[in-house]
Protein backbone atom coordinates (compact mmCIF):
# COMPACT_ATOMS: atom_id res chain seq x y z
CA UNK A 1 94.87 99.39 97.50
CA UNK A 2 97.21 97.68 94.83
CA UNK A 3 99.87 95.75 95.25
CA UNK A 4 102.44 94.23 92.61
CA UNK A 5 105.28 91.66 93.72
CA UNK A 6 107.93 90.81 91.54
CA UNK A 7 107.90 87.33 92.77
CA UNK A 8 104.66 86.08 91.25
CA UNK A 9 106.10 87.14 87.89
CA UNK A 10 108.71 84.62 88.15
CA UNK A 11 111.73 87.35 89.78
CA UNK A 12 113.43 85.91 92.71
CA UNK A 13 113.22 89.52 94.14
CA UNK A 14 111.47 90.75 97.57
CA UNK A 15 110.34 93.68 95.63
CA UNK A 16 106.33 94.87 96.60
CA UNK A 17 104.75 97.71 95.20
CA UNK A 18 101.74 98.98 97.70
CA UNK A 19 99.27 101.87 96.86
CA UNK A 20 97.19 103.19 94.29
CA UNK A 21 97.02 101.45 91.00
CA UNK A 22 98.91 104.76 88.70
CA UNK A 23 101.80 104.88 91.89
CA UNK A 24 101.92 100.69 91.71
CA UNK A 25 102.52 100.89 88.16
CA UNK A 26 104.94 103.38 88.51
CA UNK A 27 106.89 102.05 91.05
CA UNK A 28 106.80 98.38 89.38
CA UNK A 29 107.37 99.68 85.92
CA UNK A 30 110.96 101.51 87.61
CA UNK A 31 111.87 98.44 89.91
CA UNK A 32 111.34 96.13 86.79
CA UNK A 33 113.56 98.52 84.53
CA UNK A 34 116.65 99.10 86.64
CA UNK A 35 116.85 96.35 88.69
CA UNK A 36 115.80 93.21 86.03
CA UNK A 37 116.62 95.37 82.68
CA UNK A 38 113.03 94.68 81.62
CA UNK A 39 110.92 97.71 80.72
CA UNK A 40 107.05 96.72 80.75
CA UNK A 41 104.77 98.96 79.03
CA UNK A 42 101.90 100.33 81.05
CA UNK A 43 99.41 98.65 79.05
CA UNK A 44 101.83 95.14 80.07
CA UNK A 45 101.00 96.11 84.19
CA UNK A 46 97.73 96.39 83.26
CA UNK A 47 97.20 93.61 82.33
CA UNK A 48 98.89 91.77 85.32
CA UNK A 49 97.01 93.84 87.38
CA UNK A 50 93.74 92.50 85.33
CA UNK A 51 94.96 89.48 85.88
CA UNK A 52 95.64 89.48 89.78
CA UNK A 53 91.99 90.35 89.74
CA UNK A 54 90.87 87.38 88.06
CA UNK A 55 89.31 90.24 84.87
């Protein structure tokens, strides 16, 4: 399982997105868009992903 909160990416936000890595990015990628006004790319939550994961 994946799982994405906006708060380690500096949003002070309550926001988690749970489940498989494609639904994660999904969900993060819409959260991130309507509620912050930042659209990642895939490729960005990806790479935070990669990151969480110490790749």
């Amino acid at each position: 399982m994946t799982e994405l909160k906006c708060r380690d990416y500096g949003f002070e936000c309550d926001f988690v997105a749970n489940g498989e890595t494609e639904e994660v990015i999904v969900d993060f990628r819409n959260h991130t868009e309507e509620e912050h006004g930042i659209d990642y790319s895939k490729e960005a939550i990806m790479q935070f992903l990669l990151r969480k994961q110490g790749l």
